[in-house]
N, C-alpha and C. Protein backbone atom coordinates (compact mmCIF):
# COMPACT_ATOMS: atom_id res chain seq x y z
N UNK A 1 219.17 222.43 102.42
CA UNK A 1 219.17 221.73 101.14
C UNK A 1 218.76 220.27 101.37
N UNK A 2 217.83 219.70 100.28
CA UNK A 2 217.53 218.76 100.70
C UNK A 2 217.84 217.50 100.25
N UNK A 3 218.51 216.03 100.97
CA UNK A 3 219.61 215.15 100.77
C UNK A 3 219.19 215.17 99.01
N UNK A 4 220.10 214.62 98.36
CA UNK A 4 220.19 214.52 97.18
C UNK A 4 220.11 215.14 96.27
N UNK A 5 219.82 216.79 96.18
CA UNK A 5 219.50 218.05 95.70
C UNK A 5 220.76 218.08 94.73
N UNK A 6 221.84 218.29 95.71
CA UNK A 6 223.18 218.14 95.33
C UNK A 6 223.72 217.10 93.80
N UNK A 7 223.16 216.07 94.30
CA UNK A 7 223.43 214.91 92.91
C UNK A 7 222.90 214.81 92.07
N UNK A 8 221.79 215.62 92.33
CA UNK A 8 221.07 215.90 90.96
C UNK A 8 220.88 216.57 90.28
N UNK A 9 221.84 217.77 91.07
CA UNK A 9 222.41 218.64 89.85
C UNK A 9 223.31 218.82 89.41
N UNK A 10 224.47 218.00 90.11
CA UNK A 10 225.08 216.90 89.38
C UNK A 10 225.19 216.47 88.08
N UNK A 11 223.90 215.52 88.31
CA UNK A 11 223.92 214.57 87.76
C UNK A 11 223.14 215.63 86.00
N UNK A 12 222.03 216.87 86.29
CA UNK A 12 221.90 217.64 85.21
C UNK A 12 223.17 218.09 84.35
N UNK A 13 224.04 218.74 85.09
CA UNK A 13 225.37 218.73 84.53
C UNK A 13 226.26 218.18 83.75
N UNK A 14 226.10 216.88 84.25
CA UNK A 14 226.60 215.81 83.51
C UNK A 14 226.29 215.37 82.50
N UNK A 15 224.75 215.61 81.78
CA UNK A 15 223.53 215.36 81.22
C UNK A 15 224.03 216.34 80.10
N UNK A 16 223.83 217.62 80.79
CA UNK A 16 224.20 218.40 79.75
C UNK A 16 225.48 218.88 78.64
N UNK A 17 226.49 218.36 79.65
CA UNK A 17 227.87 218.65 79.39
C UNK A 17 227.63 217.17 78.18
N UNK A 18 226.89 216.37 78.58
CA UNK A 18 226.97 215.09 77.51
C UNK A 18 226.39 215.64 76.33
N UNK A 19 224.98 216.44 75.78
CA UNK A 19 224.77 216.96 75.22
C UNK A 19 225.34 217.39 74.21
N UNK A 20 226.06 218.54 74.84
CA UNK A 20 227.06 219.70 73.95
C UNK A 20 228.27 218.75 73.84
N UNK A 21 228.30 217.35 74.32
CA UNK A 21 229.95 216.98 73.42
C UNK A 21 228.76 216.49 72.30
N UNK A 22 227.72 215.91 72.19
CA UNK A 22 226.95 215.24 71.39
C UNK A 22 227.18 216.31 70.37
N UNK A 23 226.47 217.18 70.45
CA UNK A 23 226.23 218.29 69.77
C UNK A 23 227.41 218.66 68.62
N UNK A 24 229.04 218.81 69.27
CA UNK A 24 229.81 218.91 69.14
C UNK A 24 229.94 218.33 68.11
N UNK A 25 230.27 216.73 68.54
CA UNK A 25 230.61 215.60 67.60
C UNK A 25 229.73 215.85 65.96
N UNK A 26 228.65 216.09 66.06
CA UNK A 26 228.01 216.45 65.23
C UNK A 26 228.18 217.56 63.84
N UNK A 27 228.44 218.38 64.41
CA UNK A 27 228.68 219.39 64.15
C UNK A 27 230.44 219.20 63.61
N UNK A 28 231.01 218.30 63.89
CA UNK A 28 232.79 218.17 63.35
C UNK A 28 231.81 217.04 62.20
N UNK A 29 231.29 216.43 62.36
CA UNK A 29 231.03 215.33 61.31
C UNK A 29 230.55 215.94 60.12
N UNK A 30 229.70 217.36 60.25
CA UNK A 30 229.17 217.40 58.82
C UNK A 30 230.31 218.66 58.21
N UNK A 31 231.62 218.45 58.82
CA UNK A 31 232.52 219.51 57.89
C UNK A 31 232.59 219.12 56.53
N UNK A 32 232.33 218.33 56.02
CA UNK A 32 232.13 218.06 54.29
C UNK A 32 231.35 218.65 53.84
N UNK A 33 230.25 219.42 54.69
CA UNK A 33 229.12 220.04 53.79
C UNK A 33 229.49 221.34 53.77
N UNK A 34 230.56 222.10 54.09
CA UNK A 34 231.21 223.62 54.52
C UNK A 34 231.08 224.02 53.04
N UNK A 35 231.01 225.74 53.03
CA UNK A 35 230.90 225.72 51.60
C UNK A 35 231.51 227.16 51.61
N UNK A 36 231.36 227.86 50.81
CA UNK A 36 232.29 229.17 50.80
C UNK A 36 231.19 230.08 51.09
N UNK A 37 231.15 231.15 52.21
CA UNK A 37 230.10 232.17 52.85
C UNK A 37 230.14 233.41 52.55
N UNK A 38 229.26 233.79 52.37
CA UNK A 38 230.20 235.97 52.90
C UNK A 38 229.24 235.97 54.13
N UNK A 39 229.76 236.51 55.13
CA UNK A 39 229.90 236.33 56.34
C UNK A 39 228.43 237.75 56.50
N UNK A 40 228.70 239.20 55.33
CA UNK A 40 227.88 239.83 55.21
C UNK A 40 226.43 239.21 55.03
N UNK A 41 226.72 238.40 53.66
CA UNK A 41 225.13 238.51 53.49
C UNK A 41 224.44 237.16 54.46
N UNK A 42 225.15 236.59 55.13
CA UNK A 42 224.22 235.55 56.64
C UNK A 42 223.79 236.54 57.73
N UNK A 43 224.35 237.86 58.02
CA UNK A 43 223.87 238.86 58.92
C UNK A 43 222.92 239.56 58.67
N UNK A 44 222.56 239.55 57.81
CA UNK A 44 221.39 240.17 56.48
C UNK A 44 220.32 239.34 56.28
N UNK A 45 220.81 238.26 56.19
CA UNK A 45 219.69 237.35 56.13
C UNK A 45 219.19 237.03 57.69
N UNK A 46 220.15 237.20 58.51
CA UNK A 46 219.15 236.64 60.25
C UNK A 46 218.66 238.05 60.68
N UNK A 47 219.21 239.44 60.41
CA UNK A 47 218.47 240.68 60.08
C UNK A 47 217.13 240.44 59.89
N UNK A 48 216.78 240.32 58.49
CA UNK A 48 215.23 239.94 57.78
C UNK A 48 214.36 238.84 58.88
N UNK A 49 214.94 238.35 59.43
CA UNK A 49 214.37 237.14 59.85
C UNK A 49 213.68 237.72 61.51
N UNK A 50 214.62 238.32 62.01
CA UNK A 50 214.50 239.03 62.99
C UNK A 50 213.86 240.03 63.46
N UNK A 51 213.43 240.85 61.74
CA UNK A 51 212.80 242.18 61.65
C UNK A 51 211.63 242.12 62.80
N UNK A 52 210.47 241.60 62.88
CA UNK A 52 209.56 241.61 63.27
C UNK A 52 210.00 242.07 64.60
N UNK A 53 210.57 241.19 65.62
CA UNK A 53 211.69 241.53 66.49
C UNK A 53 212.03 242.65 67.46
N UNK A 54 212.34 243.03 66.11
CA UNK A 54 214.09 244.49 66.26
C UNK A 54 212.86 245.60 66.72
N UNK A 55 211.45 245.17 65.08
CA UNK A 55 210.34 246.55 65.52
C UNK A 55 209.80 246.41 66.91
N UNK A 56 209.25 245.62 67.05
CA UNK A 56 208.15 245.24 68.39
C UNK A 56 209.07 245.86 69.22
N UNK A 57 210.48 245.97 69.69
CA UNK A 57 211.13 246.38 70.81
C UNK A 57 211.39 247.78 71.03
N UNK A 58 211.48 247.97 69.48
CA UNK A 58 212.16 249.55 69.19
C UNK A 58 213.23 249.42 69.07
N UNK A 59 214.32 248.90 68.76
CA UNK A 59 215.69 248.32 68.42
C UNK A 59 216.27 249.32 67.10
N UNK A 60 217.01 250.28 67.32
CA UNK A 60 218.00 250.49 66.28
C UNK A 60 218.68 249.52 66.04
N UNK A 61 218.91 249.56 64.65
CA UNK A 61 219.76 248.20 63.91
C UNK A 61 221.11 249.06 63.25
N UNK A 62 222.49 249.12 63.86
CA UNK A 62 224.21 249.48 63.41
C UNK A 62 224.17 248.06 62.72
N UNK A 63 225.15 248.65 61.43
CA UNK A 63 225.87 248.24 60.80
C UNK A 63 227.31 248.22 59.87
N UNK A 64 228.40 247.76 60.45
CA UNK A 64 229.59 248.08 59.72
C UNK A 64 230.13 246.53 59.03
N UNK A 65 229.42 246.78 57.81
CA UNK A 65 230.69 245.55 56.62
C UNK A 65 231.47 246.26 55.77
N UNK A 66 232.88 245.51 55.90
CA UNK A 66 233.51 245.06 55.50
C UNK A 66 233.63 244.51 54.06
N UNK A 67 233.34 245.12 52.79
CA UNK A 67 233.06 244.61 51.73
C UNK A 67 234.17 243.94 51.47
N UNK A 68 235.40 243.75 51.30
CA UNK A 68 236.85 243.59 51.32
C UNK A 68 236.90 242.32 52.38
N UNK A 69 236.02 242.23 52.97
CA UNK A 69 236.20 240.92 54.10
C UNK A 69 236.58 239.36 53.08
N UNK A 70 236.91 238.89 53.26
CA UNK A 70 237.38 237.01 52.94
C UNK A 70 236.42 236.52 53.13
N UNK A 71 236.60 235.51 52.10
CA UNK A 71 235.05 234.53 52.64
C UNK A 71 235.53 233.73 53.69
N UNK A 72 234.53 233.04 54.06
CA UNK A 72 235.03 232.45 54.75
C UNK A 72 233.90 230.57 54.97
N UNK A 73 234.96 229.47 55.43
CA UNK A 73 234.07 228.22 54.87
C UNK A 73 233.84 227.79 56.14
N UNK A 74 232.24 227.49 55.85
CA UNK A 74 231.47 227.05 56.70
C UNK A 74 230.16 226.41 56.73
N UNK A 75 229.46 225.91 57.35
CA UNK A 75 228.12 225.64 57.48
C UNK A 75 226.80 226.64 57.07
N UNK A 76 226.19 227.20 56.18
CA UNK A 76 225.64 227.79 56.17
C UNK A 76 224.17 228.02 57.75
N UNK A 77 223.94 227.20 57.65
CA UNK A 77 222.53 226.82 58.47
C UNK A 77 223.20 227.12 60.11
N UNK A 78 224.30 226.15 60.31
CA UNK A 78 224.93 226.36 61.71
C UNK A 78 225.64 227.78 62.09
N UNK A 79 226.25 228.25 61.38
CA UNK A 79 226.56 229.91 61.44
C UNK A 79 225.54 230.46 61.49
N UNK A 80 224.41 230.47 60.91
CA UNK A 80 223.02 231.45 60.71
C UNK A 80 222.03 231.46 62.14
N UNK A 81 222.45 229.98 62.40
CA UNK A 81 221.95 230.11 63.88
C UNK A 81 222.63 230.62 64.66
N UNK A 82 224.08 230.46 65.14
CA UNK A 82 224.55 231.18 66.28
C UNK A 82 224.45 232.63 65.70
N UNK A 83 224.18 233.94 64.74
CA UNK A 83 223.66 234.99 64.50
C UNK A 83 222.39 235.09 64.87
N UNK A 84 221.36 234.50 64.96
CA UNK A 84 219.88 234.22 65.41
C UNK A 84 219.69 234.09 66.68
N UNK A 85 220.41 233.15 67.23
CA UNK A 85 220.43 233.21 68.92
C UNK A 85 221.49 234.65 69.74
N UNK A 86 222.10 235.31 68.99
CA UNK A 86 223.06 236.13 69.29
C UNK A 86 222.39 237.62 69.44
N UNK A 87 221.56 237.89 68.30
CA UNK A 87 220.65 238.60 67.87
C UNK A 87 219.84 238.77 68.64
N UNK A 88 219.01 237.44 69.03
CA UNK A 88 217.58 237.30 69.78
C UNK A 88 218.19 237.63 71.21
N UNK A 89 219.07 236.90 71.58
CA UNK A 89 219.74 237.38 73.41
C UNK A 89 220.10 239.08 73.14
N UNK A 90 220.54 239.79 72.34
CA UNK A 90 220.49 240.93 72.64
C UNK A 90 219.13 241.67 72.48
N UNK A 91 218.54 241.52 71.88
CA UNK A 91 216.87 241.63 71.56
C UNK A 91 216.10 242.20 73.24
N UNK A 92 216.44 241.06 73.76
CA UNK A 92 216.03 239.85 74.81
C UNK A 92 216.27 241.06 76.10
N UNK A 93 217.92 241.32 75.89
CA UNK A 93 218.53 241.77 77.02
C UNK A 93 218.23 243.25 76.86
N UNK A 94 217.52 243.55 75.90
CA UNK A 94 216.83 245.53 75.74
C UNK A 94 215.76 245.43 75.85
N UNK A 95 214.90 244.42 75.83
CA UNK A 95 213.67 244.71 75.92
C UNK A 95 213.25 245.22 77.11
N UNK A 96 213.83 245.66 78.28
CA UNK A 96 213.24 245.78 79.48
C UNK A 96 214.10 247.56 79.92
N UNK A 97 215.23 247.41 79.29
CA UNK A 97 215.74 248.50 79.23
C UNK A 97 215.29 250.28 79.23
N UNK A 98 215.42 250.94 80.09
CA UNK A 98 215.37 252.37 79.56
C UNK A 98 216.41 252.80 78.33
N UNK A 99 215.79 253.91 77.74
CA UNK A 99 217.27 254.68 76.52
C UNK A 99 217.39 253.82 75.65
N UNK A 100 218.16 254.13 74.62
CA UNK A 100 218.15 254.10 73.36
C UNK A 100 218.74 252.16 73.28
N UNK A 101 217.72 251.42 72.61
CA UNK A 101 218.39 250.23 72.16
C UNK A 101 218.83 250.24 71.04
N UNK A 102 220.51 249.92 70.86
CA UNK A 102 221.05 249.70 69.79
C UNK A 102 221.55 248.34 70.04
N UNK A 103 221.64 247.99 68.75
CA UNK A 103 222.14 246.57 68.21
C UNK A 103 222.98 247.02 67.44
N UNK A 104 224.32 246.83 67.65
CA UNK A 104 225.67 247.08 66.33
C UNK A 104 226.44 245.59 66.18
N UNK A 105 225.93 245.21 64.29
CA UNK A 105 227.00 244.38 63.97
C UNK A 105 228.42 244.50 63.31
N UNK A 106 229.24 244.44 63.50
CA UNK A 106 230.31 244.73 62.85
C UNK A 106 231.04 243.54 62.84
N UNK A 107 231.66 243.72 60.89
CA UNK A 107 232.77 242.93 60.41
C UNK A 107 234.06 243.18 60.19
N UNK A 108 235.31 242.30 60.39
CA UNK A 108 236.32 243.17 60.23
C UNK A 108 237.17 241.86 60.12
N UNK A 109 238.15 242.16 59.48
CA UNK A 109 239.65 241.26 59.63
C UNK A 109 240.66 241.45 60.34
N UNK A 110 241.07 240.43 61.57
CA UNK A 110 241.86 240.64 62.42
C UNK A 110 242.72 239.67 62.77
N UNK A 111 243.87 239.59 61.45
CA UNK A 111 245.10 238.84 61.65
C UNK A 111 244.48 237.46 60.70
N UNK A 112 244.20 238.04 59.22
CA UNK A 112 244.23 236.97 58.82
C UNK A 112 242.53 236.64 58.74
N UNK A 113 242.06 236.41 59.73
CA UNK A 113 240.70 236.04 60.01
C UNK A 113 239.56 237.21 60.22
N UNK A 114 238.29 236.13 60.03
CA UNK A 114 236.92 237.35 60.19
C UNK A 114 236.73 237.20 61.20
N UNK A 115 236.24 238.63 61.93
CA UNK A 115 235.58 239.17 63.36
C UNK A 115 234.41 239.38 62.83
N UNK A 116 233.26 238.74 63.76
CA UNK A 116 232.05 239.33 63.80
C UNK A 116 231.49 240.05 65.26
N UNK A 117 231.26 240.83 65.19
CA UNK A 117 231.08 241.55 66.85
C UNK A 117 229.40 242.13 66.77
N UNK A 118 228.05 241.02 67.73
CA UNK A 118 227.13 241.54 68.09
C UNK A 118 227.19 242.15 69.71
N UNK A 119 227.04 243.32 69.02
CA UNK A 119 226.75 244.66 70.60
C UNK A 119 225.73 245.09 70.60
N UNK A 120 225.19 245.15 72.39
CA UNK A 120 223.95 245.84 72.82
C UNK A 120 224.28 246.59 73.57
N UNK A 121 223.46 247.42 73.79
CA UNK A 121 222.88 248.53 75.21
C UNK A 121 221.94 247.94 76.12
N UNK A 122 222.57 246.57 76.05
CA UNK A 122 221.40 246.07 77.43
C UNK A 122 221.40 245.96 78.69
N UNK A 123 221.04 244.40 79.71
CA UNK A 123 221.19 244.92 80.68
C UNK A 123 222.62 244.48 80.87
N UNK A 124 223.55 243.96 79.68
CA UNK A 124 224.87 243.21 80.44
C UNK A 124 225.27 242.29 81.02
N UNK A 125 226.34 241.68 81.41
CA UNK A 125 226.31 240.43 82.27
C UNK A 125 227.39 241.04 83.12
N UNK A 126 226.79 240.51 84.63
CA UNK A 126 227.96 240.34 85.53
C UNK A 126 229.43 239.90 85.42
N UNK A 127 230.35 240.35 86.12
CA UNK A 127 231.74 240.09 86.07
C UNK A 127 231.23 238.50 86.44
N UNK A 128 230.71 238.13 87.95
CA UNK A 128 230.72 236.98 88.26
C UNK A 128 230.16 236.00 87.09
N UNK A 129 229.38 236.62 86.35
CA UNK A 129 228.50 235.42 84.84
C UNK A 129 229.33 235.29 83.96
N UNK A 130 230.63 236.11 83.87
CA UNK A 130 231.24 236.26 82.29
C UNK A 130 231.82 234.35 82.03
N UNK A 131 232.50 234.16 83.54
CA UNK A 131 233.31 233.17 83.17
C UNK A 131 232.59 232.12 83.28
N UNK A 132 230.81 231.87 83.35
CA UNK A 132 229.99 230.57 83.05
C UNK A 132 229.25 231.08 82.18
N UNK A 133 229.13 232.00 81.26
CA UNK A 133 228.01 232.37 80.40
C UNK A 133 227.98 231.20 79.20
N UNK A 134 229.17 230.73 78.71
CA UNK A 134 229.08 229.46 77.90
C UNK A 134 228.40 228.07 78.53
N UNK A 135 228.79 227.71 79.80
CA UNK A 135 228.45 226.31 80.68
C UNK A 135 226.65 225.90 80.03
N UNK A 136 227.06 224.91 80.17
CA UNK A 136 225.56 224.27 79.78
C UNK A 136 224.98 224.55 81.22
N UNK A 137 223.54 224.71 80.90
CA UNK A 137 222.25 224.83 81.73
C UNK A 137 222.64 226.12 82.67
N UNK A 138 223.66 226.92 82.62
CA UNK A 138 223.64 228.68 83.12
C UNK A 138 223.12 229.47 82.46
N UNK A 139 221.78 230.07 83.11
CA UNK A 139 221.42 231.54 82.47
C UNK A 139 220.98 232.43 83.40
N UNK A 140 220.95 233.25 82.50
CA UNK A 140 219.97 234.49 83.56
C UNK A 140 218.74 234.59 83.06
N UNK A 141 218.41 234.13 82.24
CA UNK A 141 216.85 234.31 82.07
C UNK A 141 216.02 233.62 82.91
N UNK A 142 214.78 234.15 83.12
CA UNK A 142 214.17 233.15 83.80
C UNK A 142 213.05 232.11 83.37
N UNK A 143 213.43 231.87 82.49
CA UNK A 143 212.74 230.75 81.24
C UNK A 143 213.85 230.12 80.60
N UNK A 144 215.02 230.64 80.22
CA UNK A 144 215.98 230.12 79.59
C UNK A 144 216.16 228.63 80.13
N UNK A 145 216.86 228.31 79.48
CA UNK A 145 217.25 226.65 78.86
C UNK A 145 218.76 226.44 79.58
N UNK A 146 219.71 227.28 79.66
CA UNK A 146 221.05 227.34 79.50
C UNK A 146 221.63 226.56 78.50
N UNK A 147 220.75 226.83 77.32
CA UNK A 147 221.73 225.32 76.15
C UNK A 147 222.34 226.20 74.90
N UNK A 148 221.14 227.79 74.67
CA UNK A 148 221.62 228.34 73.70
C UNK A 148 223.51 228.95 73.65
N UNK A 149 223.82 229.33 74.38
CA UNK A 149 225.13 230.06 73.92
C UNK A 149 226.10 228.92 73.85
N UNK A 150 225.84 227.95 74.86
CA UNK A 150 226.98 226.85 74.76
C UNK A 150 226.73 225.99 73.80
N UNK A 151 225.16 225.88 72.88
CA UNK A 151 225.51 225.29 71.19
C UNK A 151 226.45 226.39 70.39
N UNK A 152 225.94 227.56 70.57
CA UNK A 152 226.97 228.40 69.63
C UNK A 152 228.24 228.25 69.80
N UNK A 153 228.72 228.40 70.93
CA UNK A 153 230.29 227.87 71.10
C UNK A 153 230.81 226.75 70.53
N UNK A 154 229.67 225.65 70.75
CA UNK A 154 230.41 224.52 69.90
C UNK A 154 230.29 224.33 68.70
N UNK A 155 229.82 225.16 67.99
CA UNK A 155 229.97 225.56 66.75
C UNK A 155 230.41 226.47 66.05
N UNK A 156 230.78 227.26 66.79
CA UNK A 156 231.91 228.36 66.12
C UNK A 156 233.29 227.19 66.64
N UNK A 157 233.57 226.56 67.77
CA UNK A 157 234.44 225.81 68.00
C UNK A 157 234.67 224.62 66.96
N UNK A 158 233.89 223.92 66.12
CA UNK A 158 233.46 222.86 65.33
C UNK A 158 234.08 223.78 63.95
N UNK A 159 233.92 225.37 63.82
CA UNK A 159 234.71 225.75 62.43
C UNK A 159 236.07 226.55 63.05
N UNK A 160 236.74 225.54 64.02
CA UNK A 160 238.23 226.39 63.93
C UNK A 160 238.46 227.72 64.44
N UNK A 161 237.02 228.24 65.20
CA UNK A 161 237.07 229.60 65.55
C UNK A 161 236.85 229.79 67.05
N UNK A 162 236.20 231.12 67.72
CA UNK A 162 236.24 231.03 69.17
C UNK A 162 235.12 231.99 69.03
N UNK A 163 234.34 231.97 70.21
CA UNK A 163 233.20 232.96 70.68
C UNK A 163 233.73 232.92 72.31
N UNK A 164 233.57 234.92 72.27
CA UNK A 164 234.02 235.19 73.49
C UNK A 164 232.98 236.54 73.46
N UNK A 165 233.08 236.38 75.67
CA UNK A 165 231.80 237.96 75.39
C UNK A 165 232.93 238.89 76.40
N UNK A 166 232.24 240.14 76.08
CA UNK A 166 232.91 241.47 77.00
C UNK A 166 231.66 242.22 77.00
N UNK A 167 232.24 243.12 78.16
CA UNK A 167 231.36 244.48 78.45
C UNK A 167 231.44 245.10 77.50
N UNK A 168 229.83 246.00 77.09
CA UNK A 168 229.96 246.99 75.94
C UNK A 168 230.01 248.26 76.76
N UNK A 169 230.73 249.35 76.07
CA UNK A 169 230.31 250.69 76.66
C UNK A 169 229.35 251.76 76.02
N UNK A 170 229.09 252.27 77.01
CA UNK A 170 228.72 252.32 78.37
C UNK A 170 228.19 251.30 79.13
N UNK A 171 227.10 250.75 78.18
CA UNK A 171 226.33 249.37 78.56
C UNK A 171 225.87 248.50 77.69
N UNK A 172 225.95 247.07 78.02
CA UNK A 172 225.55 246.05 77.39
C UNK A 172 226.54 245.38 77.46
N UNK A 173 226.43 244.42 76.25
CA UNK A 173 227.53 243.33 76.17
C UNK A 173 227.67 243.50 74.68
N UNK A 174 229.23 242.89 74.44
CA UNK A 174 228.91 242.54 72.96
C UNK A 174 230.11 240.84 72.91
N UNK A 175 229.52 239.94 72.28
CA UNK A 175 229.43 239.08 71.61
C UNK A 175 230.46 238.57 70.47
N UNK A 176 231.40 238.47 70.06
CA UNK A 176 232.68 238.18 68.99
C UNK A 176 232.79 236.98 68.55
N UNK A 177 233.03 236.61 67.71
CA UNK A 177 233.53 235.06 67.10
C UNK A 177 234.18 235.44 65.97
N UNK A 178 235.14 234.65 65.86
CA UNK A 178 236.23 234.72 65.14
C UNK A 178 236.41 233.54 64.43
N UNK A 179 236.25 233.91 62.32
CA UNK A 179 236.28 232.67 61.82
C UNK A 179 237.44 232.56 60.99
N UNK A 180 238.07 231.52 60.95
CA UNK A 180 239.30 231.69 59.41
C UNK A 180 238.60 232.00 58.48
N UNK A 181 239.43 232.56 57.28
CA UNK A 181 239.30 232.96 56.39
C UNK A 181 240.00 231.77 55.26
N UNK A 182 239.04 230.63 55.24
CA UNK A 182 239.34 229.75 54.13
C UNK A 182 238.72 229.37 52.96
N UNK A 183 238.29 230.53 52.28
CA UNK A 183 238.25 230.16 50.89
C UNK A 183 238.66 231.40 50.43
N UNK A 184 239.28 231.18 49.18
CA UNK A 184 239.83 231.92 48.16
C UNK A 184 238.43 233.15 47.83
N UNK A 185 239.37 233.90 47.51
CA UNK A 185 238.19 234.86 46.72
C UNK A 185 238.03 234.29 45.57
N UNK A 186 236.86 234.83 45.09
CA UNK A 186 236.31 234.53 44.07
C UNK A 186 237.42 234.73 42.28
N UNK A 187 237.81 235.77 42.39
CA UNK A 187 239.25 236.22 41.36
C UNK A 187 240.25 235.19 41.62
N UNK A 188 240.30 234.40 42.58
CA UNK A 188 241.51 233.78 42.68
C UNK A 188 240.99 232.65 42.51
N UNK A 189 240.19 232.24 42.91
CA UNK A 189 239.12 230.91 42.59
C UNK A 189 239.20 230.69 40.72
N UNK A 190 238.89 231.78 40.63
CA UNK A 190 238.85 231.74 38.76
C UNK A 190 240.18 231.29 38.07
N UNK A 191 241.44 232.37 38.90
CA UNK A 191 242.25 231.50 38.44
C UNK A 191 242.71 230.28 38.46
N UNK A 192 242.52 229.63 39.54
CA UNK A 192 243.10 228.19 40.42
C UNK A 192 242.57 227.24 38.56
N UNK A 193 240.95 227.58 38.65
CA UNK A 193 240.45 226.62 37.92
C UNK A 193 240.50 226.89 36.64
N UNK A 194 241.11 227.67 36.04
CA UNK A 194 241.61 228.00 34.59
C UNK A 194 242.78 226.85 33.71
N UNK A 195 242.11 226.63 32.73
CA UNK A 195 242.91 225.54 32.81
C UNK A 195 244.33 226.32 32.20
N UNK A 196 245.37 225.26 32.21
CA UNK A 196 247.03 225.89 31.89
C UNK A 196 247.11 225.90 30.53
């Protein structure tokens, strides 16, 4: 290794980890613009967006909502991206794959709050990758950035929630974030603002 190799990646680290607090900070500052979501139709919409995508690969597209799900308050634009980058990395991680690529999104309520769970049949991540797959500038791609999953984290982290990955079975990975459920339904909304 050659002298200084060491400190300068380092010193990238440092760079980056500065980044994603940047990022962070950001992302807590525009909570005034949060607005009430259905969590369905933003998966639908990075769906459409994606189509082109899903075909070129051959990608079956699963789907389980939750019509009964809570809204839930948030960023429209910043949620829509971590579904877009979530989407595209499983995309990503079948394209090279033998057998059947599926993509399954599923919604659900678990304790109060919304689960969103993107699963593939891809190639998976190592036991040794699980516990840096968030870290700034870690990937396995070999073009990758290492910046995408650790913005999503700090933005599902920025709305009160968590993104965590596991093994899918048989194979792949799948993907979770977990958001409160803070806005009223819509029936209850009506009443709040009725006048007395």
């Amino acid at each position: 290794m050659k002298p200084g190799r060491h400190s300068s990646k380092s010193a990238d680290g440092h760079r980056a980890g500065a980044v994603i607090g940047s990022v962070r900070a950001i992302f807590k500052r525009d909570a005034p613009s949060r607005i009430s979501l259905d969590i369905n139709d933003l998966i639908g919409e990075a769906l459409a967006v994606l189509r082109g995508d899903l075909q070129k690969h051959r990608v079956l597209v699963q789907t389980e909502a939750d019509k009964r799900l809570p809204r839930v308050l948030g960023d429209r634009i910043q949620l829509q991206q971590v579904l877009l980058n979530l989407i595209t990395n499983s995309i990503e991680s079948m394209a090279e794959e033998d057998g059947p690529r599926i993509l399954s999104l599923k919604c659900e309520v678990q304790d109060g709050s919304v689960m969103v769970s993107v699963a593939d049949t891809g190639a998976g991540i190592g036991a040794q990758d699980v516990v840096r797959i968030f870290n700034p500038l870690f990937t396995t791609k070999s073009g990758g950035m290492g910046m995408g999953l650790s913005i999503c984290r700090s933005i599902i982290e920025a709305h009160d929630g968590r993104l965590v990955v596991a093994p899918n079975t048989p194979r792949g990975a799948v993907f979770q974030f977990v958001l409160g459920a803070g806005a009223p339904t819509s029936a209850a909304a009506s009443r709040r603002a009725a006048p007395a």
